[in-house]
C-alpha atoms as a PDB file:
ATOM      1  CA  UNK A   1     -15.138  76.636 -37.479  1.00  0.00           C
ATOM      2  CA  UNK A   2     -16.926  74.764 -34.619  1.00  0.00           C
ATOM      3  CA  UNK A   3     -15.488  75.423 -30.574  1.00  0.00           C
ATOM      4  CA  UNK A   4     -16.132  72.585 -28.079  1.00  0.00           C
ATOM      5  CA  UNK A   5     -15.562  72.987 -24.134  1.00  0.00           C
ATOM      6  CA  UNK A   6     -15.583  70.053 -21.654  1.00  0.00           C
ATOM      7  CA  UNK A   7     -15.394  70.505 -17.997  1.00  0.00           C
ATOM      8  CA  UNK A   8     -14.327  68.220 -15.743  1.00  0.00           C
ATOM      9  CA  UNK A   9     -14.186  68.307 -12.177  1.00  0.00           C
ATOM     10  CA  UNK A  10     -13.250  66.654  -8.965  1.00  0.00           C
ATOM     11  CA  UNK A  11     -13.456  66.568  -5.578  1.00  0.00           C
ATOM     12  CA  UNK A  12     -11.230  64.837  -3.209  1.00  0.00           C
ATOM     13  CA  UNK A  13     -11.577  64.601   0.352  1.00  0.00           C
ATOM     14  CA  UNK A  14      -9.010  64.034   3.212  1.00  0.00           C
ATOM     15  CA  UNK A  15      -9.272  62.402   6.917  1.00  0.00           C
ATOM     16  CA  UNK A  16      -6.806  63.164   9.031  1.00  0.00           C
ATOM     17  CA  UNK A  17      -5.497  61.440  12.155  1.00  0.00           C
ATOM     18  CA  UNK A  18      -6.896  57.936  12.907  1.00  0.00           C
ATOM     19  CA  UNK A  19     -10.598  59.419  11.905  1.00  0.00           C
ATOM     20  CA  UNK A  20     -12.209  57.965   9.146  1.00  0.00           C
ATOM     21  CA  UNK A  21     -11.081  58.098   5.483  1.00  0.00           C
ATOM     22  CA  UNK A  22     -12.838  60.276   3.474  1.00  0.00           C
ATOM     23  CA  UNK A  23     -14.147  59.179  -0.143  1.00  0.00           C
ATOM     24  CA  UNK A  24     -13.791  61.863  -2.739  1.00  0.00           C
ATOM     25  CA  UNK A  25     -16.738  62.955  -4.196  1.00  0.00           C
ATOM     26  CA  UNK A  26     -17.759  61.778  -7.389  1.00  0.00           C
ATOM     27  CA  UNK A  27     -16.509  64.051 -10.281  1.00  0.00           C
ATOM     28  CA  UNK A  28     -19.196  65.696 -12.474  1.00  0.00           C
ATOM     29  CA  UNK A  29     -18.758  67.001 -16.201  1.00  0.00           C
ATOM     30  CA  UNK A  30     -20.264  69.353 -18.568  1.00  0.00           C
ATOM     31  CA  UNK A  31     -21.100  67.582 -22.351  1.00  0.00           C
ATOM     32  CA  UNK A  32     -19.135  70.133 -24.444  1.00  0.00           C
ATOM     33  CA  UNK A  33     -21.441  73.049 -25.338  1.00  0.00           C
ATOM     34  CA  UNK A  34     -20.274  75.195 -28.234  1.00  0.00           C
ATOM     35  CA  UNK A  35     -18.580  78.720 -28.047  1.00  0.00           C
ATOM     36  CA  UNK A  36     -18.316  81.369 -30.049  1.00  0.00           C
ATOM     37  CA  UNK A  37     -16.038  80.821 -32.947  1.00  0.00           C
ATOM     38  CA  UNK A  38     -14.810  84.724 -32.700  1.00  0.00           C
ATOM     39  CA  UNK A  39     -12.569  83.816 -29.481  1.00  0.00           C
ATOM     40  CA  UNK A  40      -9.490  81.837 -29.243  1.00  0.00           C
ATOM     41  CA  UNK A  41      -9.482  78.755 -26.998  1.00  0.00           C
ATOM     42  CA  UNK A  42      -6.675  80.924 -24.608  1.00  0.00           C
ATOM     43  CA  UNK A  43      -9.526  83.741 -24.080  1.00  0.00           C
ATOM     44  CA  UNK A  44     -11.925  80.731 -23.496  1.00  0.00           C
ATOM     45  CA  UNK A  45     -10.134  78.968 -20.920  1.00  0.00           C
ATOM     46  CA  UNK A  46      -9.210  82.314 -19.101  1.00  0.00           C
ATOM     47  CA  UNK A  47     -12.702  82.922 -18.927  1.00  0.00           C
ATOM     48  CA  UNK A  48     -13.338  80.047 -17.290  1.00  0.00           C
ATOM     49  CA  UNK A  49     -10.804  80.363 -14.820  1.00  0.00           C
ATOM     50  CA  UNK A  50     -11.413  83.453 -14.404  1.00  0.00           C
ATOM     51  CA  UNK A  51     -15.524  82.240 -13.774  1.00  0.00           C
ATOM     52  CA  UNK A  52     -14.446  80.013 -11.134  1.00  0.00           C
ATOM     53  CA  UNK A  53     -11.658  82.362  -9.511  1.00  0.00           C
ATOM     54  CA  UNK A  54      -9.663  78.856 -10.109  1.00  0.00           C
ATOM     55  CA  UNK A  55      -5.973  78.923 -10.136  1.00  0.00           C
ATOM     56  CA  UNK A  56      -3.815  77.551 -12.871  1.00  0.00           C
ATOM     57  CA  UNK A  57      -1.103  74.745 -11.943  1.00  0.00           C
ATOM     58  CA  UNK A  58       1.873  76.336 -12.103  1.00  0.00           C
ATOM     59  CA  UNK A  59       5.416  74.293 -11.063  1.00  0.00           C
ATOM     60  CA  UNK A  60       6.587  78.094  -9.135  1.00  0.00           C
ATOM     61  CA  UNK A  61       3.534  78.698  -8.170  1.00  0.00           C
ATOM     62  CA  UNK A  62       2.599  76.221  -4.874  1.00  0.00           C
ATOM     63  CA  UNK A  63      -0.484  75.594  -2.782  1.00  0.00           C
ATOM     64  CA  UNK A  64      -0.739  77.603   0.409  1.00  0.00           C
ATOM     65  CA  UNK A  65      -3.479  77.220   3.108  1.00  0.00           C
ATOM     66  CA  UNK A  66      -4.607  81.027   2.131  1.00  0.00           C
ATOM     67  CA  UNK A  67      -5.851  78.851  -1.004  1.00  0.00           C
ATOM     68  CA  UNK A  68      -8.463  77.328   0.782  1.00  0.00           C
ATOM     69  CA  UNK A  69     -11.213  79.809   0.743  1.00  0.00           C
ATOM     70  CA  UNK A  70     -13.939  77.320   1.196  1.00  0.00           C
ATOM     71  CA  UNK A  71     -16.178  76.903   4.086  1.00  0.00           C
ATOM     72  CA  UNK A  72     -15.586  73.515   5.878  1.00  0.00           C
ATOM     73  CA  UNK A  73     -18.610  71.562   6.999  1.00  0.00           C
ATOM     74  CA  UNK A  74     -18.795  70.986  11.103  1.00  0.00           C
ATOM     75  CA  UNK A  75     -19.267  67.342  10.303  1.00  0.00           C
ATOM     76  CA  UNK A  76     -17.152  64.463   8.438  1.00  0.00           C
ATOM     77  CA  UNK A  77     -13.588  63.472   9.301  1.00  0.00           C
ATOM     78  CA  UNK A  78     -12.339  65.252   6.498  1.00  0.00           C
ATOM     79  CA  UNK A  79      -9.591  67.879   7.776  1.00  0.00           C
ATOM     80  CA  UNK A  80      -9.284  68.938   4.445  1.00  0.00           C
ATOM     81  CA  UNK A  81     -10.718  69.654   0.628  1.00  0.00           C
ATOM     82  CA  UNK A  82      -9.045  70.018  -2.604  1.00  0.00           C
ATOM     83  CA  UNK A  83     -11.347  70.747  -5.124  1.00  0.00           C
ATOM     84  CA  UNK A  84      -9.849  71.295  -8.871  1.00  0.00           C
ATOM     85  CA  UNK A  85     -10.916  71.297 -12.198  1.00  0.00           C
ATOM     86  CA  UNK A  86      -9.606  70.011 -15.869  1.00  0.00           C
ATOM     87  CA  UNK A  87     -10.444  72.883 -18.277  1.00  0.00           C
ATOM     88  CA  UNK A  88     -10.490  71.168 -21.617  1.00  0.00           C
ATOM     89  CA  UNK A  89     -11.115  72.737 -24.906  1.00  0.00           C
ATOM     90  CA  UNK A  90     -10.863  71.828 -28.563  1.00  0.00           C
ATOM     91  CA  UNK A  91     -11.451  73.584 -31.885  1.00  0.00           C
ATOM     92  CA  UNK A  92     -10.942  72.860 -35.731  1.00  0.00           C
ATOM     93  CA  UNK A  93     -10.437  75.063 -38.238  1.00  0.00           C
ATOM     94  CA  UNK A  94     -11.130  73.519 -41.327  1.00  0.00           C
ATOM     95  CA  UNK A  95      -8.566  70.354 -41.002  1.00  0.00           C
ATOM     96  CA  UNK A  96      -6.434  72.861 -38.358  1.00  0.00           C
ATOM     97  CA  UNK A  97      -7.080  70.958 -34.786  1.00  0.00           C
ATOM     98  CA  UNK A  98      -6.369  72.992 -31.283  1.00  0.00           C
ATOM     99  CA  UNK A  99      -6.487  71.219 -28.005  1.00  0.00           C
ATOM    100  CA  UNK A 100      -6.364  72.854 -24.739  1.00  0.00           C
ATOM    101  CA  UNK A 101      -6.319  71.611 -21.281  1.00  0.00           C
ATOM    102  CA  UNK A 102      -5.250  73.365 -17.787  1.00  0.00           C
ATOM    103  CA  UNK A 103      -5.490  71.793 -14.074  1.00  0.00           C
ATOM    104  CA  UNK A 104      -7.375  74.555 -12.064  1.00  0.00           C
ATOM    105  CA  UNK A 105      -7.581  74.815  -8.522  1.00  0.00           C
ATOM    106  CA  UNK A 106     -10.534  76.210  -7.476  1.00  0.00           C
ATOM    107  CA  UNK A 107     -10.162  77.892  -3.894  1.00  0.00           C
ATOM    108  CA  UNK A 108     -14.099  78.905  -2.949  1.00  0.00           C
ATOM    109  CA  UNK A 109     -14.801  75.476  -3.079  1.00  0.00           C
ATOM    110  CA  UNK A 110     -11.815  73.725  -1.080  1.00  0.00           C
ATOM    111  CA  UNK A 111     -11.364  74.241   2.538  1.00  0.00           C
ATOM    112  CA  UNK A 112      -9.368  73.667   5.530  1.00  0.00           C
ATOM    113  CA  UNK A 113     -10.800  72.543   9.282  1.00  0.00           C
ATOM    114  CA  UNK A 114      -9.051  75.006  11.985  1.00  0.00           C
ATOM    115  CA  UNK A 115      -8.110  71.512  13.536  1.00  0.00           C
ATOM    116  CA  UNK A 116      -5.638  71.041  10.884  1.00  0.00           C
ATOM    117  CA  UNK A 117      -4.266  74.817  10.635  1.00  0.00           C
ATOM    118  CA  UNK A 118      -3.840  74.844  14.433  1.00  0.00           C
ATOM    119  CA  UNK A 119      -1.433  71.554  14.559  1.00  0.00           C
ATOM    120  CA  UNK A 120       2.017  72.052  13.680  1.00  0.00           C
ATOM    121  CA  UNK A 121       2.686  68.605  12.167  1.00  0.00           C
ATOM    122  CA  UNK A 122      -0.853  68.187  10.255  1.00  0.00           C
ATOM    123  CA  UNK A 123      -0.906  71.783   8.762  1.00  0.00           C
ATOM    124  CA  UNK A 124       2.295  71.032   7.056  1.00  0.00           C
ATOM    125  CA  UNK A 125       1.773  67.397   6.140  1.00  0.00           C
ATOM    126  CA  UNK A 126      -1.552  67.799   5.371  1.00  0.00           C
ATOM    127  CA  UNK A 127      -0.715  70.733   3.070  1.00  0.00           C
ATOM    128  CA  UNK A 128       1.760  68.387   1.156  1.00  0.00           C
ATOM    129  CA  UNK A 129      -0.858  65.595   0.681  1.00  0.00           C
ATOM    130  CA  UNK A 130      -3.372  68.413  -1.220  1.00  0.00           C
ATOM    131  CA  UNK A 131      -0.474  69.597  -3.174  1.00  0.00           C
ATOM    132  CA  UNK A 132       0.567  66.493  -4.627  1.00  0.00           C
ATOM    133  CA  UNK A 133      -3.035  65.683  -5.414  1.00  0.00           C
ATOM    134  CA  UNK A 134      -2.902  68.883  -7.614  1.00  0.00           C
ATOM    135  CA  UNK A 135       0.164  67.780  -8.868  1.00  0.00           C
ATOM    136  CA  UNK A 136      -1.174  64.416 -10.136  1.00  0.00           C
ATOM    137  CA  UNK A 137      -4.078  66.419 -12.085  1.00  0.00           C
ATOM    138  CA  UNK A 138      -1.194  68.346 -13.950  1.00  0.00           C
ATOM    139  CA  UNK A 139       0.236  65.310 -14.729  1.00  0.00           C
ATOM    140  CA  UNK A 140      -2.843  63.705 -16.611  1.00  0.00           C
ATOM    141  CA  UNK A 141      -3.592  67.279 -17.865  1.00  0.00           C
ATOM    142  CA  UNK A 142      -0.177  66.508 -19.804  1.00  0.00           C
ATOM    143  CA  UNK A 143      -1.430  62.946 -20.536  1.00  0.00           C
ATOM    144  CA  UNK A 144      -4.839  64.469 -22.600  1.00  0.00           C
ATOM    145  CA  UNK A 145      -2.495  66.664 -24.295  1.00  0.00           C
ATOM    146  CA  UNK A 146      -0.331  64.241 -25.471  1.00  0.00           C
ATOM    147  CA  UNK A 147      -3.389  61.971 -26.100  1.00  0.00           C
ATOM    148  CA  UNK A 148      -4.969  64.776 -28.268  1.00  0.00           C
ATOM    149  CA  UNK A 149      -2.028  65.808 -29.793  1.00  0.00           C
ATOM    150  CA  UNK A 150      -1.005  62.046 -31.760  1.00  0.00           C
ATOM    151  CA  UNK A 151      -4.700  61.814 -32.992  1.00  0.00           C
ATOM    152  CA  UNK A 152      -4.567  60.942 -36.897  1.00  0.00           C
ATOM    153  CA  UNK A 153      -7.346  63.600 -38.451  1.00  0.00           C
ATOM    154  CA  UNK A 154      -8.864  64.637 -35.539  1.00  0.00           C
ATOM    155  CA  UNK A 155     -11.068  67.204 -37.215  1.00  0.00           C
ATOM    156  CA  UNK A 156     -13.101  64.582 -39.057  1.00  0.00           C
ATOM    157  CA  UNK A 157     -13.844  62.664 -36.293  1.00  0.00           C
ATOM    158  CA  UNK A 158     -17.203  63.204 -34.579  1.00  0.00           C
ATOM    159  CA  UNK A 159     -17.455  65.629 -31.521  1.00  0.00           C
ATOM    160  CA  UNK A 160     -18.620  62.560 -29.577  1.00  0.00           C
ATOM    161  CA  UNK A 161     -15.989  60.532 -30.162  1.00  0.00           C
ATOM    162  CA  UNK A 162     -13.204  63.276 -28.986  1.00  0.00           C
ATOM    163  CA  UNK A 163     -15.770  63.642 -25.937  1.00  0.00           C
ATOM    164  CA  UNK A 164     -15.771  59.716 -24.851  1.00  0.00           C
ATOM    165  CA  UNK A 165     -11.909  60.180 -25.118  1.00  0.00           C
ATOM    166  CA  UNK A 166     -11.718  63.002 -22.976  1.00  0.00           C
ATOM    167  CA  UNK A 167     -13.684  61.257 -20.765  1.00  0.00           C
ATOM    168  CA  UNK A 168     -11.875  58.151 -21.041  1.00  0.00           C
ATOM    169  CA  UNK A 169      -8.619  60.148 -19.798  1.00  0.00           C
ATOM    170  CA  UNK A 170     -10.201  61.830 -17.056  1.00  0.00           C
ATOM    171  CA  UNK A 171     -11.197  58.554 -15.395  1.00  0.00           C
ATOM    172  CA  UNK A 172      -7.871  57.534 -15.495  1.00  0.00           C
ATOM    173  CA  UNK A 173      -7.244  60.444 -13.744  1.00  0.00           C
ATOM    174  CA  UNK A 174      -9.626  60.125 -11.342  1.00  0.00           C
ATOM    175  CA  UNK A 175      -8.399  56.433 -10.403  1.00  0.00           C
ATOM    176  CA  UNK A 176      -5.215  57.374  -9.869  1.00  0.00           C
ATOM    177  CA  UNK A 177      -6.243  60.035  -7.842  1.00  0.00           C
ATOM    178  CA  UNK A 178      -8.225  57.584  -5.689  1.00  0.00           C
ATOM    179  CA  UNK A 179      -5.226  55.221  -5.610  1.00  0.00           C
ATOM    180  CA  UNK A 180      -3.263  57.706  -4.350  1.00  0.00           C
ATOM    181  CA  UNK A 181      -5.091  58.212  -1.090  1.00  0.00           C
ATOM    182  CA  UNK A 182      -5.541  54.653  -0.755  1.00  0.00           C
ATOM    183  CA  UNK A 183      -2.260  53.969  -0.539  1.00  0.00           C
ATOM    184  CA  UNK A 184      -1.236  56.968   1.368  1.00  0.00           C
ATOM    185  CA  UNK A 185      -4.111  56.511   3.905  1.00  0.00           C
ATOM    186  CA  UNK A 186      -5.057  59.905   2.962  1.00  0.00           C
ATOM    187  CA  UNK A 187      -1.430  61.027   3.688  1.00  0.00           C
ATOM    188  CA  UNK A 188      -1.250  59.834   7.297  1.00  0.00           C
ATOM    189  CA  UNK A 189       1.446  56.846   5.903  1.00  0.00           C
ATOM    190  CA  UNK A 190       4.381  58.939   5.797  1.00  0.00           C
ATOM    191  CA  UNK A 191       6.533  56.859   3.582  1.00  0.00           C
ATOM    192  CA  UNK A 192       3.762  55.874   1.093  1.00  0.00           C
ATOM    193  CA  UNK A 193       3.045  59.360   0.979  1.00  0.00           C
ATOM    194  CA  UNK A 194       6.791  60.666   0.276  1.00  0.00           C
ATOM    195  CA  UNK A 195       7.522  57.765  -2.129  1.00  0.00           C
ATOM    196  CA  UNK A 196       4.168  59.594  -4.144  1.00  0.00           C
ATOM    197  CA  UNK A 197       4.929  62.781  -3.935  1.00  0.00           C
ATOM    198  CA  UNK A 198       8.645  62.007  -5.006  1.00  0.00           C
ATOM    199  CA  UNK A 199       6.943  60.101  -7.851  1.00  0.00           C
ATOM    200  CA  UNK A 200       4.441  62.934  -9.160  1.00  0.00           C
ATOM    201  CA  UNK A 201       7.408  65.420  -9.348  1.00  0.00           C
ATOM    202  CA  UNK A 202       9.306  63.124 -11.134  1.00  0.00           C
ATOM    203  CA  UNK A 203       6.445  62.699 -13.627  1.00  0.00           C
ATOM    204  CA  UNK A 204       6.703  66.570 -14.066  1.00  0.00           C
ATOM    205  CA  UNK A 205      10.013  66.866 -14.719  1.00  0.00           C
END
Protein backbone atom coordinates (compact mmCIF):
# COMPACT_ATOMS: atom_id res chain seq x y z
CA UNK A 1 0.00 0.00 0.00
CA UNK A 2 1.83 3.27 -0.91
CA UNK A 3 0.22 6.98 0.67
CA UNK A 4 0.99 10.15 -1.35
CA UNK A 5 0.27 13.84 0.03
CA UNK A 6 0.42 17.01 -2.14
CA UNK A 7 0.09 20.41 -0.76
CA UNK A 8 -0.88 23.18 -2.45
CA UNK A 9 -1.14 26.59 -1.44
CA UNK A 10 -2.05 30.12 -2.26
CA UNK A 11 -1.94 33.41 -1.43
CA UNK A 12 -4.11 36.12 -2.65
CA UNK A 13 -3.86 39.63 -1.91
CA UNK A 14 -6.47 42.51 -1.90
CA UNK A 15 -6.20 46.51 -2.48
CA UNK A 16 -8.78 48.32 -1.38
CA UNK A 17 -10.06 51.78 -2.32
CA UNK A 18 -8.44 53.44 -5.38
CA UNK A 19 -4.82 52.13 -3.94
CA UNK A 20 -3.03 49.87 -5.94
CA UNK A 21 -4.05 46.29 -6.86
CA UNK A 22 -2.39 43.79 -5.16
CA UNK A 23 -0.90 40.61 -7.06
CA UNK A 24 -1.36 37.39 -5.19
CA UNK A 25 1.54 35.73 -4.30
CA UNK A 26 2.74 32.97 -6.19
CA UNK A 27 1.42 29.57 -4.86
CA UNK A 28 4.05 27.05 -3.65
CA UNK A 29 3.64 23.11 -3.40
CA UNK A 30 5.05 20.22 -1.65
CA UNK A 31 6.12 17.05 -4.28
CA UNK A 32 4.04 14.33 -2.53
CA UNK A 33 6.17 12.73 0.22
CA UNK A 34 4.94 9.35 1.43
CA UNK A 35 3.00 8.58 4.74
CA UNK A 36 2.61 5.95 6.75
CA UNK A 37 0.46 3.27 5.28
CA UNK A 38 -1.05 2.47 9.01
CA UNK A 39 -3.32 5.79 8.81
CA UNK A 40 -6.25 6.51 6.73
CA UNK A 41 -6.11 9.49 4.36
CA UNK A 42 -9.14 11.19 6.86
CA UNK A 43 -6.51 10.98 9.92
CA UNK A 44 -3.92 12.37 7.37
CA UNK A 45 -5.66 15.30 6.21
CA UNK A 46 -6.88 16.16 9.84
CA UNK A 47 -3.44 16.20 10.73
CA UNK A 48 -2.65 18.55 8.45
CA UNK A 49 -5.28 20.82 9.20
CA UNK A 50 -4.90 20.41 12.33
CA UNK A 51 -0.74 21.39 11.65
CA UNK A 52 -1.74 24.51 10.11
CA UNK A 53 -4.73 25.42 12.59
CA UNK A 54 -6.45 25.75 8.91
CA UNK A 55 -10.14 25.67 8.68
CA UNK A 56 -12.11 23.37 6.48
CA UNK A 57 -14.64 24.97 3.82
CA UNK A 58 -17.72 24.37 5.08
CA UNK A 59 -21.14 25.87 3.12
CA UNK A 60 -22.63 26.71 7.19
CA UNK A 61 -19.66 27.52 8.26
CA UNK A 62 -18.65 31.36 6.81
CA UNK A 63 -15.60 33.58 6.99
CA UNK A 64 -15.59 36.13 9.78
CA UNK A 65 -12.91 38.86 10.33
CA UNK A 66 -12.02 36.93 13.82
CA UNK A 67 -10.53 34.49 11.00
CA UNK A 68 -7.88 36.64 10.20
CA UNK A 69 -5.31 35.98 12.79
CA UNK A 70 -2.43 37.10 10.72
CA UNK A 71 -0.26 40.03 11.25
CA UNK A 72 -0.66 42.64 8.42
CA UNK A 73 2.46 44.27 7.07
CA UNK A 74 2.56 48.39 7.60
CA UNK A 75 3.31 48.58 3.92
CA UNK A 76 1.46 47.52 0.50
CA UNK A 77 -2.05 48.58 -0.49
CA UNK A 78 -3.33 45.39 0.39
CA UNK A 79 -6.30 45.90 3.04
CA UNK A 80 -6.58 42.40 3.16
CA UNK A 81 -5.08 38.55 2.95
CA UNK A 82 -6.67 35.32 2.33
CA UNK A 83 -4.35 32.72 2.54
CA UNK A 84 -5.77 28.94 1.97
CA UNK A 85 -4.61 25.75 1.18
CA UNK A 86 -5.71 22.53 -1.12
CA UNK A 87 -5.00 19.46 1.07
CA UNK A 88 -4.73 16.69 -1.45
CA UNK A 89 -4.12 13.11 -0.76
CA UNK A 90 -4.20 9.82 -2.61
CA UNK A 91 -3.63 6.16 -1.75
CA UNK A 92 -3.97 2.64 -3.49
CA UNK A 93 -4.55 -0.37 -2.07
CA UNK A 94 -3.66 -2.93 -4.32
CA UNK A 95 -6.00 -1.81 -7.47
CA UNK A 96 -8.38 0.05 -4.53
CA UNK A 97 -7.72 4.01 -5.37
CA UNK A 98 -8.68 6.84 -2.55
CA UNK A 99 -8.53 10.47 -3.38
CA UNK A 100 -8.87 13.19 -0.96
CA UNK A 101 -8.93 16.85 -1.25
CA UNK A 102 -10.23 19.75 1.27
CA UNK A 103 -9.99 23.75 0.75
CA UNK A 104 -8.37 24.98 4.08
CA UNK A 105 -8.29 28.33 5.28
CA UNK A 106 -5.48 29.00 7.12
CA UNK A 107 -6.08 32.00 9.65
CA UNK A 108 -2.25 32.69 11.17
CA UNK A 109 -1.31 33.48 7.89
CA UNK A 110 -4.22 35.84 6.51
CA UNK A 111 -4.82 39.18 7.92
CA UNK A 112 -6.86 42.20 8.00
CA UNK A 113 -5.47 46.13 8.01
CA UNK A 114 -7.47 48.07 10.96
CA UNK A 115 -8.21 50.48 7.93
CA UNK A 116 -10.56 48.02 6.59
CA UNK A 117 -12.19 46.76 10.06
CA UNK A 118 -12.73 50.41 11.05
CA UNK A 119 -14.90 51.38 7.73
CA UNK A 120 -18.35 50.36 7.72
CA UNK A 121 -18.72 49.81 3.95
CA UNK A 122 -15.11 48.11 3.32
CA UNK A 123 -15.26 45.72 6.39
CA UNK A 124 -18.35 44.24 4.98
CA UNK A 125 -17.54 44.32 1.28
CA UNK A 126 -14.23 43.51 1.72
CA UNK A 127 -15.21 40.51 3.87
CA UNK A 128 -17.45 39.26 0.92
CA UNK A 129 -14.63 39.56 -1.69
CA UNK A 130 -12.26 37.01 0.71
CA UNK A 131 -15.17 34.78 1.12
CA UNK A 132 -15.95 34.19 -2.33
CA UNK A 133 -12.27 33.69 -3.04
CA UNK A 134 -12.57 30.72 -0.55
CA UNK A 135 -15.51 29.77 -2.17
CA UNK A 136 -13.90 29.45 -5.64
CA UNK A 137 -11.08 27.07 -4.00
CA UNK A 138 -14.04 24.73 -2.86
CA UNK A 139 -15.22 24.77 -6.09
CA UNK A 140 -11.98 23.41 -7.90
CA UNK A 141 -11.45 21.26 -4.73
CA UNK A 142 -14.74 19.56 -6.24
CA UNK A 143 -13.22 19.81 -9.76
CA UNK A 144 -9.86 17.45 -8.58
CA UNK A 145 -12.30 15.21 -7.09
CA UNK A 146 -14.25 14.69 -9.90
CA UNK A 147 -11.03 14.72 -12.01
CA UNK A 148 -9.58 11.91 -9.76
CA UNK A 149 -12.54 10.13 -9.40
CA UNK A 150 -13.23 9.22 -13.61
CA UNK A 151 -9.50 8.13 -13.88
CA UNK A 152 -9.45 4.59 -15.75
CA UNK A 153 -6.82 2.42 -13.39
CA UNK A 154 -5.47 4.97 -11.51
CA UNK A 155 -3.40 2.70 -9.31
CA UNK A 156 -1.13 1.64 -12.16
CA UNK A 157 -0.34 4.82 -13.23
CA UNK A 158 2.92 6.37 -12.00
CA UNK A 159 2.91 8.68 -8.85
CA UNK A 160 4.23 11.38 -11.20
CA UNK A 161 1.76 11.32 -13.50
CA UNK A 162 -1.24 11.70 -10.77
CA UNK A 163 1.20 14.57 -9.42
CA UNK A 164 1.44 16.65 -12.91
CA UNK A 165 -2.43 16.23 -12.83
CA UNK A 166 -2.89 17.55 -9.57
CA UNK A 167 -0.87 20.17 -10.51
CA UNK A 168 -2.45 20.70 -13.71
CA UNK A 169 -5.87 21.34 -11.71
CA UNK A 170 -4.50 23.55 -9.25
CA UNK A 171 -3.33 26.03 -11.89
CA UNK A 172 -6.57 26.17 -13.16
CA UNK A 173 -7.45 27.08 -9.94
CA UNK A 174 -5.13 29.51 -9.44
CA UNK A 175 -6.12 31.38 -12.84
CA UNK A 176 -9.38 31.61 -12.03
CA UNK A 177 -8.60 32.87 -8.86
CA UNK A 178 -6.52 35.62 -10.50
CA UNK A 179 -9.34 36.28 -12.99
CA UNK A 180 -11.52 36.82 -10.41
CA UNK A 181 -9.83 39.85 -8.93
CA UNK A 182 -9.14 41.12 -12.23
CA UNK A 183 -12.37 41.47 -13.08
CA UNK A 184 -13.66 42.51 -9.78
CA UNK A 185 -10.84 45.11 -9.33
CA UNK A 186 -10.11 43.31 -6.24
CA UNK A 187 -13.82 43.68 -5.25
CA UNK A 188 -14.03 47.47 -5.46
CA UNK A 189 -16.46 46.89 -8.91
CA UNK A 190 -19.53 46.20 -7.15
CA UNK A 191 -21.47 44.59 -9.89
CA UNK A 192 -18.56 42.48 -11.28
CA UNK A 193 -18.09 41.46 -7.91
CA UNK A 194 -21.89 40.39 -7.12
CA UNK A 195 -22.34 38.83 -10.60
CA UNK A 196 -19.06 36.44 -9.11
CA UNK A 197 -20.05 35.79 -6.05
CA UNK A 198 -23.67 34.92 -7.36
CA UNK A 199 -21.75 32.70 -9.81
CA UNK A 200 -19.42 30.72 -7.24
CA UNK A 201 -22.55 29.85 -5.12
CA UNK A 202 -24.22 28.71 -7.94
CA UNK A 203 -21.26 26.45 -8.79
CA UNK A 204 -21.78 25.00 -5.20
CA UNK A 205 -25.08 24.26 -5.34
Amino acid sequence: MKTYVLLLAAALGCGRGSMRAATPAPGTSAAPSPRSGSSTLDELMRGDLADDHAISWSAARRLTWRDFQGTPPEDGSEGAMTSYTLYSAWKCRGAIFEFRVIAGFRPRQSWVKAVVLNDTTQRRTVLGHEQTHFDLAEVHARTMRRAFRGLERPCAMADGELSRLAQRLIQAEKAEQRRYDAETNHGLRASQQAAWSAAVARRLR
